[in-house]
Protein backbone atom coordinates (compact mmCIF):
# COMPACT_ATOMS: atom_id res chain seq x y z
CA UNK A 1 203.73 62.72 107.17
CA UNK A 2 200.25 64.65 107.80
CA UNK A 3 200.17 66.97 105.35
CA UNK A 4 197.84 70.41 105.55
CA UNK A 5 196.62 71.29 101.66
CA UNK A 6 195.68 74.85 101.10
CA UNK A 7 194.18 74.64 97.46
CA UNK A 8 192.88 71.45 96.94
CA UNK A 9 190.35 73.10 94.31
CA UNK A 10 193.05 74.86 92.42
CA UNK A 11 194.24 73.88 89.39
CA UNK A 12 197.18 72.06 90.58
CA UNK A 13 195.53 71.02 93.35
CA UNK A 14 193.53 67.62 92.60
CA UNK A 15 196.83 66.28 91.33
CA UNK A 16 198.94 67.27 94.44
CA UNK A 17 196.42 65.07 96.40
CA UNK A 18 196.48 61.96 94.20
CA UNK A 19 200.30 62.41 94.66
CA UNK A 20 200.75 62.60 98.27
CA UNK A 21 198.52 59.34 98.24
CA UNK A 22 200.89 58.04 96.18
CA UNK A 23 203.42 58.21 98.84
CA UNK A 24 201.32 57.27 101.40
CA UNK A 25 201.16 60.82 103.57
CA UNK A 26 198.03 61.67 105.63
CA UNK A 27 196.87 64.57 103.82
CA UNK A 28 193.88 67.10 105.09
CA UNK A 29 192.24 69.46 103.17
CA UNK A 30 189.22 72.02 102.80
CA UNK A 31 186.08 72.39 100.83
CA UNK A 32 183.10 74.38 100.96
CA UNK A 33 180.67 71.56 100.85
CA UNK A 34 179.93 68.22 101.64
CA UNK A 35 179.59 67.09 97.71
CA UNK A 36 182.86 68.30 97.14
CA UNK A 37 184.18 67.29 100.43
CA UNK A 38 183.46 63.47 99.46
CA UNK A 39 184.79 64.46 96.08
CA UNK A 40 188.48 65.28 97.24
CA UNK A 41 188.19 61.98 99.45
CA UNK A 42 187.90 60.01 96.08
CA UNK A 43 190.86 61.74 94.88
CA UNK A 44 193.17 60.61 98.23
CA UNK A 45 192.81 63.30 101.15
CA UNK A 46 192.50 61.46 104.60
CA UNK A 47 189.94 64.29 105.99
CA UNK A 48 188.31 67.20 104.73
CA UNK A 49 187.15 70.15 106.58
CA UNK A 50 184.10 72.24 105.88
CA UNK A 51 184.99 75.63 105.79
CA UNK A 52 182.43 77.23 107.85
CA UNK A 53 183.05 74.02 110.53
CA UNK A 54 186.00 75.24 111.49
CA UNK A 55 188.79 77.87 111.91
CA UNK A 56 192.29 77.59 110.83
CA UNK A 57 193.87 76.95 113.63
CA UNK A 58 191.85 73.66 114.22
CA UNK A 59 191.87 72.89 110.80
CA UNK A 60 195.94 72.43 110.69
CA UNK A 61 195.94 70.64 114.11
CA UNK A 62 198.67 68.21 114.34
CA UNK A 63 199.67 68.79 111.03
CA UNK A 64 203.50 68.04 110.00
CA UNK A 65 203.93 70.30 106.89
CA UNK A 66 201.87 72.49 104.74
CA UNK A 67 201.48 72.80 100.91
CA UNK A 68 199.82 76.18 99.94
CA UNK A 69 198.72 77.46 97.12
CA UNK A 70 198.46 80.61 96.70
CA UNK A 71 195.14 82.01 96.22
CA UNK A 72 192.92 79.55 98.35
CA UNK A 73 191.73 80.24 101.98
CA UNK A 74 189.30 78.81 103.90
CA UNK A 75 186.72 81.34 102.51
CA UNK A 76 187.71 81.45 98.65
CA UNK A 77 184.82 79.83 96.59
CA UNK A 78 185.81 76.43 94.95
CA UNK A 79 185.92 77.59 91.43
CA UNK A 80 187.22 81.24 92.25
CA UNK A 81 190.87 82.36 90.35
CA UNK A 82 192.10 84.43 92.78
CA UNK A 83 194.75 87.08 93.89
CA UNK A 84 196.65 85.73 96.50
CA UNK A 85 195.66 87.07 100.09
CA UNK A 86 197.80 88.26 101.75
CA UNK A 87 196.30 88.70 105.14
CA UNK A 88 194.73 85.24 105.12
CA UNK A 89 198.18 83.64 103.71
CA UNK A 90 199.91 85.36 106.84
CA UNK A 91 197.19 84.87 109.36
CA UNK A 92 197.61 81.07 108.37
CA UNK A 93 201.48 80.60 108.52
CA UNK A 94 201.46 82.45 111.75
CA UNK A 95 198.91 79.96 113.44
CA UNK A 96 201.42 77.52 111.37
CA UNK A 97 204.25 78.76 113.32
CA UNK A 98 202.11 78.94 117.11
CA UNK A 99 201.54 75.46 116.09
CA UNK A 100 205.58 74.41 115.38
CA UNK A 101 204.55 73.45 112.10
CA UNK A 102 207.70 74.74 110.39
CA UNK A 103 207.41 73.14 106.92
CA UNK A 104 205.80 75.43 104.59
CA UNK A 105 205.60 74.45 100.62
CA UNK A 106 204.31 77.85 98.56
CA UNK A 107 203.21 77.82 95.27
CA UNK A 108 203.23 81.65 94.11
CA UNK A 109 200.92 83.43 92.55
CA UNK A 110 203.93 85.17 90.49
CA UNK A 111 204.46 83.57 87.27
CA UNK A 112 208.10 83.51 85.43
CA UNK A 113 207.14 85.90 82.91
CA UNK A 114 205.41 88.84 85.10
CA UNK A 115 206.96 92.64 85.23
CA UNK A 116 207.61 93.99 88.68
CA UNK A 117 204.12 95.97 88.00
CA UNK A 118 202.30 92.77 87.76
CA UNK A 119 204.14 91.23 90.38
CA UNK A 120 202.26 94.05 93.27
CA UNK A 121 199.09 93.56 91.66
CA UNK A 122 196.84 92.19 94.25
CA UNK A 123 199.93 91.96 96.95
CA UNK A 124 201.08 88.66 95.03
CA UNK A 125 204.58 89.07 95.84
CA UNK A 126 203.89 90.24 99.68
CA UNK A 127 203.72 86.62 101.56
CA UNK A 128 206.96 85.38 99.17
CA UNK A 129 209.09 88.06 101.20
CA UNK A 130 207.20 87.21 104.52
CA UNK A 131 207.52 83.78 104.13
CA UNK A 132 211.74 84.27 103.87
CA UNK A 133 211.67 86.38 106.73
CA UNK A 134 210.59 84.52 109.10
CA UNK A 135 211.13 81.08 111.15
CA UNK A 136 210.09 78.83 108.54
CA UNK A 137 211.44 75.98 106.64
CA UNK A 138 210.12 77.14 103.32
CA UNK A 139 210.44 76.48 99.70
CA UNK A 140 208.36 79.11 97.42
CA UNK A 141 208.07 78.47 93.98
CA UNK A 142 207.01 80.02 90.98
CA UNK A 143 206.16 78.52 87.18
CA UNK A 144 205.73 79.58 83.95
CA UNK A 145 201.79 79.85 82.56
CA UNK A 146 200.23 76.66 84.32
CA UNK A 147 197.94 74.87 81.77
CA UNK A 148 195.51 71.56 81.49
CA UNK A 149 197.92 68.98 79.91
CA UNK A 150 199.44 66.15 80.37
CA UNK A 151 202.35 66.41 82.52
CA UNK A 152 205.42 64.72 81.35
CA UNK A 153 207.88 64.71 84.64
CA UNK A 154 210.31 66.82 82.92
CA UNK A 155 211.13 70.17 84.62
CA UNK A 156 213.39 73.10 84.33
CA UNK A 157 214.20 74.33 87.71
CA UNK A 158 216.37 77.67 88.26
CA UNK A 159 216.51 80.09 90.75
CA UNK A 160 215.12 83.27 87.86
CA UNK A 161 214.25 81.81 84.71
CA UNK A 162 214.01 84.28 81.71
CA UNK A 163 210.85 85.14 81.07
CA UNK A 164 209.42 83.77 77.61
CA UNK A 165 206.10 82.35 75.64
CA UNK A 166 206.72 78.99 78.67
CA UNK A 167 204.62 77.12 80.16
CA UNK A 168 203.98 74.07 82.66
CA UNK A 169 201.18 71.31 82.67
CA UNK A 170 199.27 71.42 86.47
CA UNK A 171 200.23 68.11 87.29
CA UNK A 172 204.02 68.51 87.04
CA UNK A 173 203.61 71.21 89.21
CA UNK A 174 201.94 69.31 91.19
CA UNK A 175 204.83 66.66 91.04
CA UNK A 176 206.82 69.62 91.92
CA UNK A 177 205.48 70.74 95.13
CA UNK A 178 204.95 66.80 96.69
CA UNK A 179 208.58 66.41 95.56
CA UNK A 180 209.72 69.34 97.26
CA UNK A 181 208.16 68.63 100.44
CA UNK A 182 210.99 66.08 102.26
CA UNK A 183 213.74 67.20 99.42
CA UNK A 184 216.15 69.14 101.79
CA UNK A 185 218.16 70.31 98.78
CA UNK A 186 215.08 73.09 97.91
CA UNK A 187 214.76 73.75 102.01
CA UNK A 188 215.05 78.10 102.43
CA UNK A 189 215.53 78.30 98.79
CA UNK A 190 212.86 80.15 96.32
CA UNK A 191 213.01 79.31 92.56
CA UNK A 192 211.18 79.49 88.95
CA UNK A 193 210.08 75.99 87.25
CA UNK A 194 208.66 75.14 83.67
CA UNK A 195 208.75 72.09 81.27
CA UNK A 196 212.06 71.22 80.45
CA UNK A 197 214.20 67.95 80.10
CA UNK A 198 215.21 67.13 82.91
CA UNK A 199 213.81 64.82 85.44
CA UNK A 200 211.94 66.62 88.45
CA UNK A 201 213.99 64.77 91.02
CA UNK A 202 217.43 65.49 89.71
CA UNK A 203 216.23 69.49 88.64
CA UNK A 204 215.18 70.19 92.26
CA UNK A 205 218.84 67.67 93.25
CA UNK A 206 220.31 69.82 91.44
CA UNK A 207 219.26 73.94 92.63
C-alpha cells in the first residue's frame, strides 16, 4: 500500500516509518531539507518531498492511505512541538478526499489525561470531530503522555480511558498507528491507548 506520512519528524514518527518498511508499504513523506530528506530515506520512506517543492495536493498523489500526526504540515519546522492546525489538517484531508484517498489514520494531539479546557487549547480537538463527520474511513486515536522508551508491544486500548499519571513509549504508538492502518476492526472508531498487557494486535481485535 502507498502510504502518505504526515509527521515523519515527530516523535512517533521515525518509528512509524521503520514499521511500514517492515511490512513492505511504499511510504512518502516530507522534510524541510535535503539532509534530512536523505535522513528519513535511511530510516525506510520510498520518497521524500521538500516542502517548499511542492503543494499538498501533489505531494499525496496516488497515495492509498494516510497516517497523520497531528501537529506536522508541510510548513511546521522539523523540530517544532506543535498545536495541531486545524486549517492545514482540514485543507489536507479535503485534497485527501478530491483525491478518493479515503483512509485516514490520526494521531491526536489530545492526550488521555487532558480537561475539556485543555482539550480547545490551540483547536486540538477541532479536526477529531471533522474527521467523524465526514466521508472518511478514519481511525483517530489518542494516548496517554508519549515518552522516549523502549516500547514493549503491550497496549491498553479503550474507547475513554481514565485519565491517570499513564504513559506510552513513541514506538508502540507507532506500532499502533501501522497496525491500525489495514485492521478493519478500528475502521470509523476513535479510541484512547497506553501501555498495558495486552498485545497490540489483539487490544485493537478486540475495541
Amino acid at each position: 500500500m502507498k502510504v502518505f506520512v504526515f509527521g515523519g519528524n515527530e516523535g512517533a514518527g521515525e518509528h512509524v516509518l521503520k514499521k511500514l518498511a517492515e511490512k513492505d508499504h511504499e511510504i512518502v513523506t516530507i522534510a524541510e531539507t535535503e539532509n534530512r530528506a536523505e535522513e528519513l530515506k535511511m530510516l525506510g520512506a520510498t520518497d521524500v518531498i521538500i516542502s517548499k517543492d511542492k503543494g499538498i495536493a501533489s505531494a499525496i498523489e496516488g497515495s492509498e492511505a494516510i497516517i497523520y500526526m497531528a501537529g506536522s504540515s508541510l510548513g511546521a519546522g522539523e523540530d517544532q512541538e506543535t498545536l495541531v492546525d486545524y486549517g492545514t489538517v482540514r485543507k489536507s484531508l479535503e485534497e485527501a478526499q478530491r483525491q478518493k484517498i479515503e483512509r485516514v489514520v490520526y494521531l491526536s494531539p489530545v492526550r488521555t489525561d487532558e480537561s475539556e479546557e485543555s482539550k480547545e487549547t490551540g483547536e486540538k480537538d477541532e479536526p477529531e470531530e471533522w474527521i467523524k463527520k465526514n466521508e472518511l474511513v478514519y481511525t483517530v486515536i489518542r494516548t496517554a503522555k508519549r515518552v522516549s522508551k523502549p516500547g514493549k508491544g503491550m497496549i491498553t486500548a479503550e474507547e475513554t480511558i481514565a485519565a491517570g499519571n499513564d504513559e506510552i513509549p513513541y514506538e508502540d504508538v507507532a506500532a499502533v498507528l501501522v497496525e491500525a492502518l489495514d485492521n478493519q476492526n478500528t475502521f470509523k472508531k476513535a479510541f484512547d491507548i497506553t501501555a498495558g498487557d495486552t498485545s497490540i494486535k489483539e487490544a485493537l481485535d478486540s475495541l
